[in-house]
N, C-alpha and C. Protein backbone atom coordinates (compact mmCIF):
# COMPACT_ATOMS: atom_id res chain seq x y z
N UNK A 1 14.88 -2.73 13.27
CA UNK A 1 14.04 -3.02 14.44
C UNK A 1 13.80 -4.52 14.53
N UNK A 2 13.75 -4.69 15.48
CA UNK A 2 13.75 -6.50 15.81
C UNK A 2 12.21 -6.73 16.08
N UNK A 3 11.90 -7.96 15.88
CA UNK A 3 10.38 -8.67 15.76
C UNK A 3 9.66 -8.10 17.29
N UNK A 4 10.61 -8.49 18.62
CA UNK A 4 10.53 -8.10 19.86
C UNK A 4 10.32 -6.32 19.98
N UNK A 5 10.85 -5.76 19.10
CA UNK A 5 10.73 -4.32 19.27
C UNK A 5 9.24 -3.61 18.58
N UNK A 6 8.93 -4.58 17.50
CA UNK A 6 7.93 -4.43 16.53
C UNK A 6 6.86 -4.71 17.51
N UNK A 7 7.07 -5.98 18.52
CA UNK A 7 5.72 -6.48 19.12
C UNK A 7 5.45 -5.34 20.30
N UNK A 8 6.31 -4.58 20.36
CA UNK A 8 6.41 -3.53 21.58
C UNK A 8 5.40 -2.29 21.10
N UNK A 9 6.05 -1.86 19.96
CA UNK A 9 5.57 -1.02 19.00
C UNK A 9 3.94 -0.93 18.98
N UNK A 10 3.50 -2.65 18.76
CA UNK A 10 1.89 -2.36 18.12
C UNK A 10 1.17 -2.60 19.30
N UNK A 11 2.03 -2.74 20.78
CA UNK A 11 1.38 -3.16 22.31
C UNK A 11 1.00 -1.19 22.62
N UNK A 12 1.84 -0.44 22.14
CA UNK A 12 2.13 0.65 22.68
C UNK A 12 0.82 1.44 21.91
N UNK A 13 0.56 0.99 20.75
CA UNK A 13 -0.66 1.63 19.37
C UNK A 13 -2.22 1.70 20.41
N UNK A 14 -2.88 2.64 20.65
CA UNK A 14 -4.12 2.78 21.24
C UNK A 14 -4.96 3.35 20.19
N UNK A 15 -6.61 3.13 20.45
CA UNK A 15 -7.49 3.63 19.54
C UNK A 15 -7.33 4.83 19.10
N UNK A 16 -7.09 5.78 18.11
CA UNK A 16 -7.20 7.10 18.31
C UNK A 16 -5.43 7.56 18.17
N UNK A 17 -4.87 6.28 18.05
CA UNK A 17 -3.26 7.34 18.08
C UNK A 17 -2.95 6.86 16.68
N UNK A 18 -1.65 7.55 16.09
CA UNK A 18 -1.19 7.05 14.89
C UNK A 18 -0.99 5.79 14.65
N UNK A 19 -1.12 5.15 13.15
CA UNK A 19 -0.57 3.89 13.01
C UNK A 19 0.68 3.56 12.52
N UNK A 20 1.54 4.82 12.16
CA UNK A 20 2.25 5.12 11.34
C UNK A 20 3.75 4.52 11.90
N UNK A 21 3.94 4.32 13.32
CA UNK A 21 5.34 4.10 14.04
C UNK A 21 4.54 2.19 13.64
N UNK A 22 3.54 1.71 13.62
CA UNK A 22 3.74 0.47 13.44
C UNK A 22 3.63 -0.22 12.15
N UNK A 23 3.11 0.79 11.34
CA UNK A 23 3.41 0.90 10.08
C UNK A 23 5.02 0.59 9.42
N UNK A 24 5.34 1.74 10.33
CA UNK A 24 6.61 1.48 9.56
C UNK A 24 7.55 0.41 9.98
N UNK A 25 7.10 -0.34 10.71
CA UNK A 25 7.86 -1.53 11.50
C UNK A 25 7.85 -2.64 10.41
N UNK A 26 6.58 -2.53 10.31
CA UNK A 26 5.59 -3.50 9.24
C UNK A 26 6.41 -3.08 7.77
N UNK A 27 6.78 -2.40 7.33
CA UNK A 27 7.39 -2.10 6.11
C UNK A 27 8.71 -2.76 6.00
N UNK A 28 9.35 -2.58 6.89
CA UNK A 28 10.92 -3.20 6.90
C UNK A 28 10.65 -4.49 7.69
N UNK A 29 9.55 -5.16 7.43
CA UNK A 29 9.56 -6.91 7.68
C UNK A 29 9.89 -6.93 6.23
N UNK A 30 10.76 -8.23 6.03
CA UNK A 30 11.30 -8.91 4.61
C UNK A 30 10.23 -9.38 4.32
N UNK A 31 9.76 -9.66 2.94
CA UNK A 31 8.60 -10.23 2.05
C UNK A 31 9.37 -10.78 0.97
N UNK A 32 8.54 -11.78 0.24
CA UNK A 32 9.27 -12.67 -0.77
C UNK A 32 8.07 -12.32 -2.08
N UNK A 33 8.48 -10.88 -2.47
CA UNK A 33 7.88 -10.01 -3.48
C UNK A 33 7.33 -11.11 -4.24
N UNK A 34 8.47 -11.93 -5.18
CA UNK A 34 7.93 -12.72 -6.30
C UNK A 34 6.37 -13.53 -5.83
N UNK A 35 7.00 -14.41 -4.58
CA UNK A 35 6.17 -15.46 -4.11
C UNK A 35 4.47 -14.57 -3.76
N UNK A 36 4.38 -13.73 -3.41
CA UNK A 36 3.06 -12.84 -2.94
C UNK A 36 2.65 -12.47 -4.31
N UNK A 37 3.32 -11.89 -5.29
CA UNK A 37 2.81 -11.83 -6.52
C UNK A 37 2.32 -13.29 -7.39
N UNK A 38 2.92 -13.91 -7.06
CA UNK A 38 2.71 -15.55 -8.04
C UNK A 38 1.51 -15.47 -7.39
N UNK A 39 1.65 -15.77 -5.96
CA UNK A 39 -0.13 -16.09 -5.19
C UNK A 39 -1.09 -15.64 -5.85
N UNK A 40 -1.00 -14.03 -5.18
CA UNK A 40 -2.03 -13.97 -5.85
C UNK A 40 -2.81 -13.14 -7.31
N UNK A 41 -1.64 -13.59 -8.11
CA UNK A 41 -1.89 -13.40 -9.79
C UNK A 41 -2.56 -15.04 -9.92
N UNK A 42 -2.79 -15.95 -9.19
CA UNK A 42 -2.84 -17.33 -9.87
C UNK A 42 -4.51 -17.54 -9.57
N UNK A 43 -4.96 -17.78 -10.86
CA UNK A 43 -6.49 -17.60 -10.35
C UNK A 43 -7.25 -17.68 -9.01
N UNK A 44 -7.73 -16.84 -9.30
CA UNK A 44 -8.66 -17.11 -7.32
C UNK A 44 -8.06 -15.99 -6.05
N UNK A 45 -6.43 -15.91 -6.92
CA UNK A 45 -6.13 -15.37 -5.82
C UNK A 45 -5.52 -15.98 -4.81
N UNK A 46 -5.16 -15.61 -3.54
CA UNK A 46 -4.65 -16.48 -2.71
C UNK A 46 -5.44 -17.27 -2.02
N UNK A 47 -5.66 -18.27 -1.80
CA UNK A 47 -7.10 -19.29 -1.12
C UNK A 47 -7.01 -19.58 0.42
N UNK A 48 -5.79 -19.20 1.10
CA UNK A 48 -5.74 -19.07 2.50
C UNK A 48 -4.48 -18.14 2.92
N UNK A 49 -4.80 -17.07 3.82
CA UNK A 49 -3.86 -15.94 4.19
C UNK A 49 -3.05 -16.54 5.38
N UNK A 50 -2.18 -15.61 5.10
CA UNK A 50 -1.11 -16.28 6.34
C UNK A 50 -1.67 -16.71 7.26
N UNK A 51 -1.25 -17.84 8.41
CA UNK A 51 -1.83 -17.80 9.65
C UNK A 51 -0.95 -17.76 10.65
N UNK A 52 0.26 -16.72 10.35
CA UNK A 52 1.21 -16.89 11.69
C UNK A 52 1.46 -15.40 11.54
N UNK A 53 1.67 -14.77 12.74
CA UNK A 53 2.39 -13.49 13.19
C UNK A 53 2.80 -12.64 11.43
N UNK A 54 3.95 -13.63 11.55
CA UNK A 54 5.54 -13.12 10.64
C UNK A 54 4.67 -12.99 9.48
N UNK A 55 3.76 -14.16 9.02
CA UNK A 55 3.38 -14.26 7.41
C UNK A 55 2.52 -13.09 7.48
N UNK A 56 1.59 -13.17 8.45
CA UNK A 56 0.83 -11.33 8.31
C UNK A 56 1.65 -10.13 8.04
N UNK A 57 2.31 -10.42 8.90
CA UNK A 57 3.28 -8.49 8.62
C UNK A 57 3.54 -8.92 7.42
N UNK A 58 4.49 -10.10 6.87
CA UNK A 58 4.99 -9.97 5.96
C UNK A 58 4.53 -10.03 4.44
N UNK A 59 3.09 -10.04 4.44
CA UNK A 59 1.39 -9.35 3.32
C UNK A 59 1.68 -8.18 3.49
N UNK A 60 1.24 -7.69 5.04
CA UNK A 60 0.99 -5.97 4.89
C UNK A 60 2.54 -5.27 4.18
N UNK A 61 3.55 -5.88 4.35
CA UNK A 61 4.51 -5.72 4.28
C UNK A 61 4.98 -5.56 2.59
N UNK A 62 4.37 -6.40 2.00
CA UNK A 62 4.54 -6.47 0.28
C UNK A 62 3.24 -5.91 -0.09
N UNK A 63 2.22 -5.39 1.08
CA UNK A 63 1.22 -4.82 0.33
C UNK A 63 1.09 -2.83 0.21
N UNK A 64 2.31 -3.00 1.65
CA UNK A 64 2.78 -1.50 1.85
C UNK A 64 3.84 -1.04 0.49
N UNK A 65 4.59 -2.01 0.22
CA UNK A 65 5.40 -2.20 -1.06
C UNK A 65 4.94 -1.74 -2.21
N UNK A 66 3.61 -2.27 -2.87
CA UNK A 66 3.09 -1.96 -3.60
C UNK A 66 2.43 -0.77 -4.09
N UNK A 67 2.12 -0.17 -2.47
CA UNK A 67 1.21 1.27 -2.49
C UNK A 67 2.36 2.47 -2.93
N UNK A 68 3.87 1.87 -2.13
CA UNK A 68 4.97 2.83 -2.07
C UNK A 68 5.08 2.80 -3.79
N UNK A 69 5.46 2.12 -4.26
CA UNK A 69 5.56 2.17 -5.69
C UNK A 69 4.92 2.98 -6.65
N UNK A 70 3.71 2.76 -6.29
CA UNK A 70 2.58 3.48 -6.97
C UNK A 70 2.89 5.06 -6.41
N UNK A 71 3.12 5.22 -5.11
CA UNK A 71 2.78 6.39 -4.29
C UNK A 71 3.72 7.33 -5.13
N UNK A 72 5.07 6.83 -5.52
CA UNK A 72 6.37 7.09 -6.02
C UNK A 72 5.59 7.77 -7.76
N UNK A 73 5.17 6.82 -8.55
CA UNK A 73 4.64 7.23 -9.62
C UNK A 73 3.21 8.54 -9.69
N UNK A 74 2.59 8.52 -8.37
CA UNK A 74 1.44 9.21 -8.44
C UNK A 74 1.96 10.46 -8.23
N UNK A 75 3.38 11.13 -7.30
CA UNK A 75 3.81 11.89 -7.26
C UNK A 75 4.84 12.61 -8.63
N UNK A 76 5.13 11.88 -9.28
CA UNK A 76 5.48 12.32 -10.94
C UNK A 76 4.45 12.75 -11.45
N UNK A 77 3.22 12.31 -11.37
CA UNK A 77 1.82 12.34 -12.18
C UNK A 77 1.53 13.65 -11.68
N UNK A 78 1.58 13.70 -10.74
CA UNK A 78 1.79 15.54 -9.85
C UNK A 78 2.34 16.47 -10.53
N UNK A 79 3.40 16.29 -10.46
CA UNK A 79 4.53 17.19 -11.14
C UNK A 79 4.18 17.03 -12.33
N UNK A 80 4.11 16.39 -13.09
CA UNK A 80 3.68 16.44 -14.58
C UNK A 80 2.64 17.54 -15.03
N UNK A 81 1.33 17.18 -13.66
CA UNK A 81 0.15 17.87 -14.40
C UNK A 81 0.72 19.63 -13.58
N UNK A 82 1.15 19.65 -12.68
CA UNK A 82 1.60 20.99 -12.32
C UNK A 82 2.24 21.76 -13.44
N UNK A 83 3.59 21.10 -13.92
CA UNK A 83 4.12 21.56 -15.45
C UNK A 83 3.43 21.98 -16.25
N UNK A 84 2.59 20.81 -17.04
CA UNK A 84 1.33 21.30 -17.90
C UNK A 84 0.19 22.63 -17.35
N UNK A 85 0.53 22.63 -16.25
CA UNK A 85 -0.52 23.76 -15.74
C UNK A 85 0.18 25.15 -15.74
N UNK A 86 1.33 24.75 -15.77
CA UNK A 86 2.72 26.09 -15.88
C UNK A 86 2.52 26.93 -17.57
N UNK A 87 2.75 25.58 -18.06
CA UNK A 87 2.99 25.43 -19.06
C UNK A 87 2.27 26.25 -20.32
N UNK A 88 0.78 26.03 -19.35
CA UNK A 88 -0.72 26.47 -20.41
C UNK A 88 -1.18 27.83 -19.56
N UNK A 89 -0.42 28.07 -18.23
CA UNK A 89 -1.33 29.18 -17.80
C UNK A 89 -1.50 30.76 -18.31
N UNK A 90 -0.87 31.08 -19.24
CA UNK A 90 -0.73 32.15 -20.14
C UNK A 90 -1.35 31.88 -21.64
N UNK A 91 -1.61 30.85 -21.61
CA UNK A 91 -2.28 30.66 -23.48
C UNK A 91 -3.55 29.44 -23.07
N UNK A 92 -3.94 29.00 -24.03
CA UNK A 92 -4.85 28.12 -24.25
C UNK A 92 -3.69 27.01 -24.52
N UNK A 93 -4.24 25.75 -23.97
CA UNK A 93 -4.10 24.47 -24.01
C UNK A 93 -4.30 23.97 -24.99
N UNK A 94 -3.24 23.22 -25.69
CA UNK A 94 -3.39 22.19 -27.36
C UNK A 94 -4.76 21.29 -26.55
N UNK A 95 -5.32 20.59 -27.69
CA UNK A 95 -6.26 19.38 -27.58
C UNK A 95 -4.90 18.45 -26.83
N UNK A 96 -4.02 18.43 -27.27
CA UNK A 96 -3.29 16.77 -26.20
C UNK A 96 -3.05 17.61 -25.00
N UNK A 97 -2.75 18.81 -24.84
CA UNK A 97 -2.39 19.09 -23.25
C UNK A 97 -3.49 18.88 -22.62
N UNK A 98 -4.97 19.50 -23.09
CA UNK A 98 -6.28 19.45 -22.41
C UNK A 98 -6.72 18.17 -21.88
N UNK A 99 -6.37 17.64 -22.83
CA UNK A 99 -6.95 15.75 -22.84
C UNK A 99 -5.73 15.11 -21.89
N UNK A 100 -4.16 14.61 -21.83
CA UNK A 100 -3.77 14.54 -20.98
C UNK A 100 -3.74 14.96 -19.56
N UNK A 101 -4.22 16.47 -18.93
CA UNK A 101 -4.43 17.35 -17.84
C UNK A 101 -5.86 16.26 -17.95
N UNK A 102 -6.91 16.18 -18.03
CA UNK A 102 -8.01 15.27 -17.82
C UNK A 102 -7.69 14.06 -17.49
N UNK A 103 -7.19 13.70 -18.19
CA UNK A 103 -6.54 12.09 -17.76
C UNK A 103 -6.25 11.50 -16.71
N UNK A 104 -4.74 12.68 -16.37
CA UNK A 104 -3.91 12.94 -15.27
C UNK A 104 -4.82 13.05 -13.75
N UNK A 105 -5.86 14.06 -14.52
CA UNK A 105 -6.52 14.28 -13.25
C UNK A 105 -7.61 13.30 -12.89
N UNK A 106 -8.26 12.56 -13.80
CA UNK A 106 -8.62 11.31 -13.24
C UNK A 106 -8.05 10.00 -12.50
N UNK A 107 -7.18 9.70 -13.47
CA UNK A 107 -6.14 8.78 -12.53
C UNK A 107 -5.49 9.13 -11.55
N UNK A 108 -5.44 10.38 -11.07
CA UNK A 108 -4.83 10.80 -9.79
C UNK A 108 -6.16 11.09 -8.59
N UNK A 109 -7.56 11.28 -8.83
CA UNK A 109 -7.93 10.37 -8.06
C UNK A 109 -8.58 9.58 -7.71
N UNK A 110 -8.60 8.70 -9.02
CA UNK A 110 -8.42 7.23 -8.46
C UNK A 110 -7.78 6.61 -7.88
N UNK A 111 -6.66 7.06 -7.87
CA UNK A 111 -5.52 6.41 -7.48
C UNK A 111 -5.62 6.89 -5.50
N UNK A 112 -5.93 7.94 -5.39
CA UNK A 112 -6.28 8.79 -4.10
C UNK A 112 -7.25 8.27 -3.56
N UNK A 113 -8.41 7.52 -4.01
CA UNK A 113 -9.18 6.53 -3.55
C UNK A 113 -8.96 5.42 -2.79
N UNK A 114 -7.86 4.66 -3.95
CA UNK A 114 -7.08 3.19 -3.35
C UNK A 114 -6.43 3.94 -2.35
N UNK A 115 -5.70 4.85 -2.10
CA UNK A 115 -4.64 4.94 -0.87
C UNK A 115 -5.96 5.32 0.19
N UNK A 116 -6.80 5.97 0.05
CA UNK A 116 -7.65 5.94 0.79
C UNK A 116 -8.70 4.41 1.87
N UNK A 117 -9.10 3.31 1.01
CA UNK A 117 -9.36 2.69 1.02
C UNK A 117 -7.80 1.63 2.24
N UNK A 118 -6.83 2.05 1.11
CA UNK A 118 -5.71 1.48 2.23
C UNK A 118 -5.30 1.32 3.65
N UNK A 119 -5.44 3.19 3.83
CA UNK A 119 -5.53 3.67 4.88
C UNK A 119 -6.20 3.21 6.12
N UNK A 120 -7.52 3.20 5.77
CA UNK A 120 -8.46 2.39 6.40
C UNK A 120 -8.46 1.26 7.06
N UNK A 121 -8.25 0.07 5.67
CA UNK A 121 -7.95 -0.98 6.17
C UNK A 121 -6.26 -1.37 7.17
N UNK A 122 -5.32 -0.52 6.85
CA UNK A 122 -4.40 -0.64 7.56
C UNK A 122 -4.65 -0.46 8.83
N UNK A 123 -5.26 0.47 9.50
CA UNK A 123 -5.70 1.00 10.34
C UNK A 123 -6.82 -0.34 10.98
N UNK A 124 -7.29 -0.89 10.55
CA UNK A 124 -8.42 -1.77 10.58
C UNK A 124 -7.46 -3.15 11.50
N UNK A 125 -6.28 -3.18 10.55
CA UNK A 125 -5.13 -4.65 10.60
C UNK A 125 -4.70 -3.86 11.61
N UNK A 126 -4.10 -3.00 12.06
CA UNK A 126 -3.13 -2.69 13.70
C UNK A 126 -4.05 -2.88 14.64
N UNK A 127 -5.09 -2.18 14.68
CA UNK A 127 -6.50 -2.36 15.64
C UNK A 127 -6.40 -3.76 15.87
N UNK A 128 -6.61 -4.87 14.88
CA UNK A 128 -6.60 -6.28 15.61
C UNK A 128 -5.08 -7.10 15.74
N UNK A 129 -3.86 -6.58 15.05
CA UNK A 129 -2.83 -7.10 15.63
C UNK A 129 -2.43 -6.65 17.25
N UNK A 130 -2.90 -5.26 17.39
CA UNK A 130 -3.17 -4.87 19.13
C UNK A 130 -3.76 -5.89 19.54
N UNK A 131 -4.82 -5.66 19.24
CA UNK A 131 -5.68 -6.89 20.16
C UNK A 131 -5.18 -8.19 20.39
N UNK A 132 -4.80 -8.44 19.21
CA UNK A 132 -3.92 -9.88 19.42
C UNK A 132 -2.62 -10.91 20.07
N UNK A 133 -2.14 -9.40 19.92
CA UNK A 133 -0.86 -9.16 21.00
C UNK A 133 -0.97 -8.91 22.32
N UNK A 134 -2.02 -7.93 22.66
CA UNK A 134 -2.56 -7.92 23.98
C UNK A 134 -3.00 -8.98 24.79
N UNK A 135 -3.73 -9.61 23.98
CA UNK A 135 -4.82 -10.62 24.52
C UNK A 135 -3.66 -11.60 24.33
N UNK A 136 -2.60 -12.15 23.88
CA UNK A 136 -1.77 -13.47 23.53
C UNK A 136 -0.89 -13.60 25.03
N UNK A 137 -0.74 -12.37 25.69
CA UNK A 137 0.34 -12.37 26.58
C UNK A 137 1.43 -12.71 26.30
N UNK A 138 2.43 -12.05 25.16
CA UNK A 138 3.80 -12.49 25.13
C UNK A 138 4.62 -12.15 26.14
N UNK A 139 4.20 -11.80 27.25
CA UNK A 139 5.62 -11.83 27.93
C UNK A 139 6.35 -12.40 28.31
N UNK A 140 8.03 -12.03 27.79
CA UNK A 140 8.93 -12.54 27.98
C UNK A 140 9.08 -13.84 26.72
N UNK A 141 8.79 -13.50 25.62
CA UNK A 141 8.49 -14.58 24.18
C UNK A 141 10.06 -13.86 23.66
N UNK A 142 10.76 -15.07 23.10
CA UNK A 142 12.04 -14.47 22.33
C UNK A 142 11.46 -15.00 21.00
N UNK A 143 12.59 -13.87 20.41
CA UNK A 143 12.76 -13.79 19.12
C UNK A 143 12.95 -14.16 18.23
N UNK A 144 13.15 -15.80 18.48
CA UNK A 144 12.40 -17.19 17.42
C UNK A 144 11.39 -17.31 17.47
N UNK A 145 10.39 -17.10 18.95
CA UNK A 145 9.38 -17.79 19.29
C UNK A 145 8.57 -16.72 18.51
N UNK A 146 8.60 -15.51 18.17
CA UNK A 146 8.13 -14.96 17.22
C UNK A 146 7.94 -15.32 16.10
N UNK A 147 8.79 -15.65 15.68
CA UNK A 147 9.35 -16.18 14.16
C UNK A 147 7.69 -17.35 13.82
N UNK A 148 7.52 -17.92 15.05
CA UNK A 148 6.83 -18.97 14.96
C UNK A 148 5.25 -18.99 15.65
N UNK A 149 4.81 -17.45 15.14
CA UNK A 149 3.30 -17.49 16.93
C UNK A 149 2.26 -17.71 15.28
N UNK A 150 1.79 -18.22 15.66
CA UNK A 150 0.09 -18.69 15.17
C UNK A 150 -0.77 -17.81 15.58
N UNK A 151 -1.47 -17.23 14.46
CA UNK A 151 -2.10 -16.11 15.16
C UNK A 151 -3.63 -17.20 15.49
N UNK A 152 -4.43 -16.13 16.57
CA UNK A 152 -5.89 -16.93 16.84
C UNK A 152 -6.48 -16.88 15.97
N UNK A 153 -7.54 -18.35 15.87
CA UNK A 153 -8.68 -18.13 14.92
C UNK A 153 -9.48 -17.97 15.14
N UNK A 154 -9.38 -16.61 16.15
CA UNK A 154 -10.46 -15.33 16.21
C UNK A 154 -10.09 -14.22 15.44
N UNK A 155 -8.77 -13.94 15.85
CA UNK A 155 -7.97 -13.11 14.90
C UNK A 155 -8.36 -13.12 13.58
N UNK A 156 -7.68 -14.48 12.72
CA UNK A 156 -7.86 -14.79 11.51
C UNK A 156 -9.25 -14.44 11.12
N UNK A 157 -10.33 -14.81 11.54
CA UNK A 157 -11.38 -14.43 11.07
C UNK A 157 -11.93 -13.06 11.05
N UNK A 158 -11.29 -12.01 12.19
CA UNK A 158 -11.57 -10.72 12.50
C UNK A 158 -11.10 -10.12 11.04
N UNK A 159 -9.84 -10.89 10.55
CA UNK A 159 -8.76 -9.74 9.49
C UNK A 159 -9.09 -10.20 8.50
N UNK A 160 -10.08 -11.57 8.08
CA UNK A 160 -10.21 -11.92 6.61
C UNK A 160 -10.37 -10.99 5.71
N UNK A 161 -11.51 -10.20 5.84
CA UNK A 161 -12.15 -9.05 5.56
C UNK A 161 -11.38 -7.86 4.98
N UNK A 162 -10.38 -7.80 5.72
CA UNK A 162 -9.18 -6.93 5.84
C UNK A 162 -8.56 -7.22 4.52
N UNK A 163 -7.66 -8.05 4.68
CA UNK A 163 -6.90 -8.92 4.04
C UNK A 163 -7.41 -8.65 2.29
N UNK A 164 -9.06 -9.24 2.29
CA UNK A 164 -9.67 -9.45 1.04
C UNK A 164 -9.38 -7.96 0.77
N UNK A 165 -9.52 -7.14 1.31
CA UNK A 165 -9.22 -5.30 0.64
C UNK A 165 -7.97 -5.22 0.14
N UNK A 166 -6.93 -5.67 0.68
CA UNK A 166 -5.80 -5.52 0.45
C UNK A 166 -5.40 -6.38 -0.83
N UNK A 167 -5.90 -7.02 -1.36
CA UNK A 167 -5.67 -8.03 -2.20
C UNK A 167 -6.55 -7.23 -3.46
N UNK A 168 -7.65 -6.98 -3.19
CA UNK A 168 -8.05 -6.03 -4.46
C UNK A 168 -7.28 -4.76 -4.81
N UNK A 169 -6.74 -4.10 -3.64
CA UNK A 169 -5.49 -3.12 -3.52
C UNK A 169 -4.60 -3.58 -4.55
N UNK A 170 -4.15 -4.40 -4.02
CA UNK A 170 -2.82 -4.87 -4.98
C UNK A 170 -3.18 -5.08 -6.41
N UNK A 171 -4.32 -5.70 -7.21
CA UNK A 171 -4.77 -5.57 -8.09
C UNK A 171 -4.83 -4.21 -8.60
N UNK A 172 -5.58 -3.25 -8.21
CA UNK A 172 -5.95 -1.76 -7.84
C UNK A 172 -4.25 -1.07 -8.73
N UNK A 173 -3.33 -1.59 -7.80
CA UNK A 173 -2.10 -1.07 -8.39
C UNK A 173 -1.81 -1.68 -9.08
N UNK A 174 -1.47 -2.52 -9.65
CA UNK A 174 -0.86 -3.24 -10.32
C UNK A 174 -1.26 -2.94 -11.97
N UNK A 175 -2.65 -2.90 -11.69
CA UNK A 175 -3.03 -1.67 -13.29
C UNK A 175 -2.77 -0.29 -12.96
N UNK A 176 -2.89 0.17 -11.90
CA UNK A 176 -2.57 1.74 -11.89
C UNK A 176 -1.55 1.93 -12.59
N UNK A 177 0.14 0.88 -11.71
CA UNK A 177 0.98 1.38 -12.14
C UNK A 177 1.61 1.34 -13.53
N UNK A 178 1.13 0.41 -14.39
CA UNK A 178 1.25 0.39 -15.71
C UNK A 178 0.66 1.93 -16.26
N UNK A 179 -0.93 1.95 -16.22
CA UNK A 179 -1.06 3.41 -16.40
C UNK A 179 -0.25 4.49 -16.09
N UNK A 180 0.14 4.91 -14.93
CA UNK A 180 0.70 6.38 -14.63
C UNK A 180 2.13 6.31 -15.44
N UNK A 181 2.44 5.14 -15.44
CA UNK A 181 3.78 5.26 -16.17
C UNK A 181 4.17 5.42 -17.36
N UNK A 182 2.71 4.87 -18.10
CA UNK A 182 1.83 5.38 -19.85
C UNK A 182 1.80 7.36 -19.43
N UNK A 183 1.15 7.26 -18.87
CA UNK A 183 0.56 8.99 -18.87
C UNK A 183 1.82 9.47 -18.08
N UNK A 184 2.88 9.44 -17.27
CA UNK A 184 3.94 10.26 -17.37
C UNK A 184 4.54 10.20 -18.62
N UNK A 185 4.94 8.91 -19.44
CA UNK A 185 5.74 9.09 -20.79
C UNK A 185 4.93 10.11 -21.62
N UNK A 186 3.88 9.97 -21.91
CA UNK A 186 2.73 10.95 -22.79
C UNK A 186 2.85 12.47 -22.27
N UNK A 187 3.23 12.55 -21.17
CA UNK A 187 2.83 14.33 -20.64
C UNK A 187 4.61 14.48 -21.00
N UNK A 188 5.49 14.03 -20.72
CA UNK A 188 7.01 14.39 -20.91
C UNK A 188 7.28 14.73 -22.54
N UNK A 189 6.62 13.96 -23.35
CA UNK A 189 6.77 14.28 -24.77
C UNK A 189 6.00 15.49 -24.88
N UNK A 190 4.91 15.52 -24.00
CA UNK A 190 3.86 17.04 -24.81
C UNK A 190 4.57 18.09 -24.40
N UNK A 191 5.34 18.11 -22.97
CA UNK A 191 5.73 19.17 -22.64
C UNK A 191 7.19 19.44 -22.84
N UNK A 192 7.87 18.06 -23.58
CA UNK A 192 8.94 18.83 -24.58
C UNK A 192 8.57 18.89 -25.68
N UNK A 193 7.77 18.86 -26.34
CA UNK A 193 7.03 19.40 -27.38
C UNK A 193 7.08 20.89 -27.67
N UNK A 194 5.97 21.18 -26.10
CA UNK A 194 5.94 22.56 -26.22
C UNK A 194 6.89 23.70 -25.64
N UNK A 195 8.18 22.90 -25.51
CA UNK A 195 9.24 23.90 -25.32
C UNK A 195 9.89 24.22 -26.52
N UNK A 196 9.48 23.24 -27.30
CA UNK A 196 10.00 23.41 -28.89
C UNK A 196 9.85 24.62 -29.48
C-alpha cells in the first residue's frame, strides 16, 4: 500500500468504526527496529517523538512490531497451559505442573492487560491522525510530499500522551518477552517429563 493509499485509509476511519484497515497500513510502514530500540533503551527514553507524518507511523509501526512478537509468544503460553491442562485433567498435578499453570496464568494476563492498554491507545493515535489529515487538506499531495508533512503542533501535543503509553508498552514487552520464553522452555520440559 502506498503512503497516498494509507492517507486515504485513515481519511475513510470514523468514530465508532474499526481501526484495524489503518492499523494494518501502519504495520507495513518500514521502521529502523535497531534505531527505535537504541532510543529508547538510552536513559530517559526518547526526549522528542517524531514530528513528521512518516516518523509517527513509523513508532506505531515498530511499536505494532513489538506487540506482534509478544502476541506470537503469548499464544505458545496458551497452548502450553492448555497441554498442561490436558495433561493433569485425569490425575492431580505435580507441585511444578501446579506452580508453572499459576505462572502461565499470571503472565498471560498481564500480558492481556498491555494489549489491552494498546488497544486503546492505538485507537486514541488514528482518532487524531484522522483529525490531522482531515483538518491538513491534502488534496492532491504526492507521494514525496508525504514522505515530508510535519505534523501540527496541535497534533503533537494531542498524541504526546499517547506516544508516552506506547513507550512504557514497549518496555512492558520487552520484559514480557524474555519471560514467556523462560516459562514456555519450563512447561515443554514438564510436559515431556510427564510423557515419560
Amino acid at each position: 500500500m502506498s503512503y497516498l493509499e494509507g492517507i486515504e485509509t485513515i481519511q475513510k476511519y470514523t468514530s465508532g468504526s474499526s481501526v484495524e484497515p489503518v492499523l494494518e497500513f501502519i504495520r507495513n510502514v518500514n521502521h529502523d527496529e535497531a534505531g527505535f530500540s537504541q532510543a529508547l533503551d538510552e536513559i530517559g527514553g526518547i526526549n522528542r517523538y517524531p514530528d513528521t507524518l512518516l516518523g509517527l507511523l513509523s513508532f506505531m509501526s515498530f511499536i505494532l512490531g513489538q506487540k506482534k512478537r509478544v502476541n506470537d509468544l503469548y499464544e505458545q503460553a496458551l497452548d502450553r497451559y492448555e497441554k498442561l491442562n490436558q495433561e493433569t485433567a485425569k490425575r492431580r498435578p505435580t507441585e511444578e505442573e501446579a506452580k508453572i499453570k499459576k505462572t502461565l496464568t499470571d503472565f498471560i494476563l498481564k500480558v492481556e492487560k498491555v494489549f489491552e492498554i494498546q488497544d486503546l491507545t492505538d485507537e486514541s493515535l488514528v482518532k487524531e491522525l484522522n483529525r490531522f489529515v482531515s483538518e491538513a487538506n491534502l488534496y492532491g499531495i504526492t507521494e514525496n510530499e508525504v514522505k515530508n508533512l510535519k505534523l501540527a503542533t496541535k497534533t503533537i501535543a494531542l498524541i504526546e500522551s499517547h506516544l508516552d503509553k506506547h513507550r512504557e508498552n514497549y518496555y512492558q514487552y520487552k520484559k514480557l518477552r524474555s519471560i514467556f520464553e523462560r516459562l514456555i522452555r519450563i512447561s515443554d520440559y514438564i510436559l515431556a517429563d510427564a510423557k515419560r
